[in-house]
Protein backbone atom coordinates (compact mmCIF):
# COMPACT_ATOMS: atom_id res chain seq x y z
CA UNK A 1 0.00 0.00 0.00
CA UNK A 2 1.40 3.55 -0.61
CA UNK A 3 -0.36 6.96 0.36
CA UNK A 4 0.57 10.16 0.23
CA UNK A 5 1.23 12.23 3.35
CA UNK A 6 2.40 16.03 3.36
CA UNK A 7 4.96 17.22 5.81
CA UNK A 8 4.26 20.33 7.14
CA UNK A 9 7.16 23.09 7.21
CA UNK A 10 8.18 22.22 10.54
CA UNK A 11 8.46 18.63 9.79
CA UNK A 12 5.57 16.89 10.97
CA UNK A 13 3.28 14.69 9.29
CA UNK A 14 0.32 12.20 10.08
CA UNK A 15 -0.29 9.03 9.19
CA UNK A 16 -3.99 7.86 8.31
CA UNK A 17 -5.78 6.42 11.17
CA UNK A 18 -6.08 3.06 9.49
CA UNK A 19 -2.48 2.63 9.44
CA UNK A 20 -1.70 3.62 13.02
CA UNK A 21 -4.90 1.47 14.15
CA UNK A 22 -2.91 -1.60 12.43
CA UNK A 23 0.62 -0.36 14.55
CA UNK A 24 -0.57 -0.16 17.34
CA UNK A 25 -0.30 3.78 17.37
CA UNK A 26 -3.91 5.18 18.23
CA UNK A 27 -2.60 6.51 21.00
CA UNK A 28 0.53 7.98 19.77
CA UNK A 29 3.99 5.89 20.18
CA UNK A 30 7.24 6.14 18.80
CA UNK A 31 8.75 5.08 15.65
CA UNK A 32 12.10 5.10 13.99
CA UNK A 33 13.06 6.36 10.78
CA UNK A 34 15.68 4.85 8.62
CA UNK A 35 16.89 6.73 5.59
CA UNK A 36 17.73 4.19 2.45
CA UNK A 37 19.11 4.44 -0.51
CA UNK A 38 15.60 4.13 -1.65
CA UNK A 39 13.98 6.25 0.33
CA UNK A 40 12.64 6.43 4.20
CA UNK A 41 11.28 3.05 6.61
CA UNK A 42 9.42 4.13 9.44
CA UNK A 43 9.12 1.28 11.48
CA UNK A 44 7.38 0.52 15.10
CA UNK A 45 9.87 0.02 17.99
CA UNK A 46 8.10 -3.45 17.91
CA UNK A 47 9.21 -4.22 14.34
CA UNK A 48 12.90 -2.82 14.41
CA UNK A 49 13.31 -5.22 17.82
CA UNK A 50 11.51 -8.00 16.13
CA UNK A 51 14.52 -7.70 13.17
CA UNK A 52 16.75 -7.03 15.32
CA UNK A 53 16.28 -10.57 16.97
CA UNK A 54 15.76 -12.29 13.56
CA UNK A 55 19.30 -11.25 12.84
CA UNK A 56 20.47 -12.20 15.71
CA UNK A 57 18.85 -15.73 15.53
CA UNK A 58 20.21 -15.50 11.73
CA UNK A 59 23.94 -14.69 13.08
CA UNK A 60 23.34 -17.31 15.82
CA UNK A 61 22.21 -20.30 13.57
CA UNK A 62 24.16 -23.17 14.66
CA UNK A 63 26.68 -21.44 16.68
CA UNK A 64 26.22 -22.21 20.36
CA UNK A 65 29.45 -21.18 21.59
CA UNK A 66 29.15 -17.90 20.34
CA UNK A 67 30.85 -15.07 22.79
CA UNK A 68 28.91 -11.78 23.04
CA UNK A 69 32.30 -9.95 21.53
CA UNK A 70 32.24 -12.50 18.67
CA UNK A 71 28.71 -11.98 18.20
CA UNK A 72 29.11 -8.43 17.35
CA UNK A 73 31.93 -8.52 15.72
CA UNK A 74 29.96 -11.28 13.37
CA UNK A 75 26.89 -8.40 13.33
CA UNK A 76 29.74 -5.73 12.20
CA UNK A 77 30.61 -7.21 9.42
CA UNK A 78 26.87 -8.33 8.20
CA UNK A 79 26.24 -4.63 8.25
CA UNK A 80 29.30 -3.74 5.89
């Protein structure tokens, strides 16, 4: 689905009610922004910790002796 939504001069903008019903944000909440190469993600805090694990369990797969400072050094280079 894409809609349209116009940012206001001091940078705010509103997403349809529909959408933030489906996230979870009625009430207000925070998301984060990433900037892409192809353009912005806004995701919920939710869905950026629910990736976050899945690429953790990803980095993990079959490794159980994996050291937290081998873990992100792993996650360092996945990111390059």
């Amino acid at each position: 689905m894409t809609l349209q939504v116009n940012v206001t001069p001091n940078g705010r903008m509103s997403l349809p009610i529909d959408i933030r019903k489906r996230l979870g944000l009625v009430g207000g909440g925070a998301v984060l922004v990433e900037e892409t190469d192809d353009g912005v993600i806004l995701r919920t805090v939710s869905q950026a910790v629910a990736r976050a694990q899945a690429i953790s369990r990803a980095l993990l797969d079959g490794k159980p002796d994996v050291t937290v400072d081998s873990f992100i050094a792993e996650g360092r280079q996945w990111q390059e």
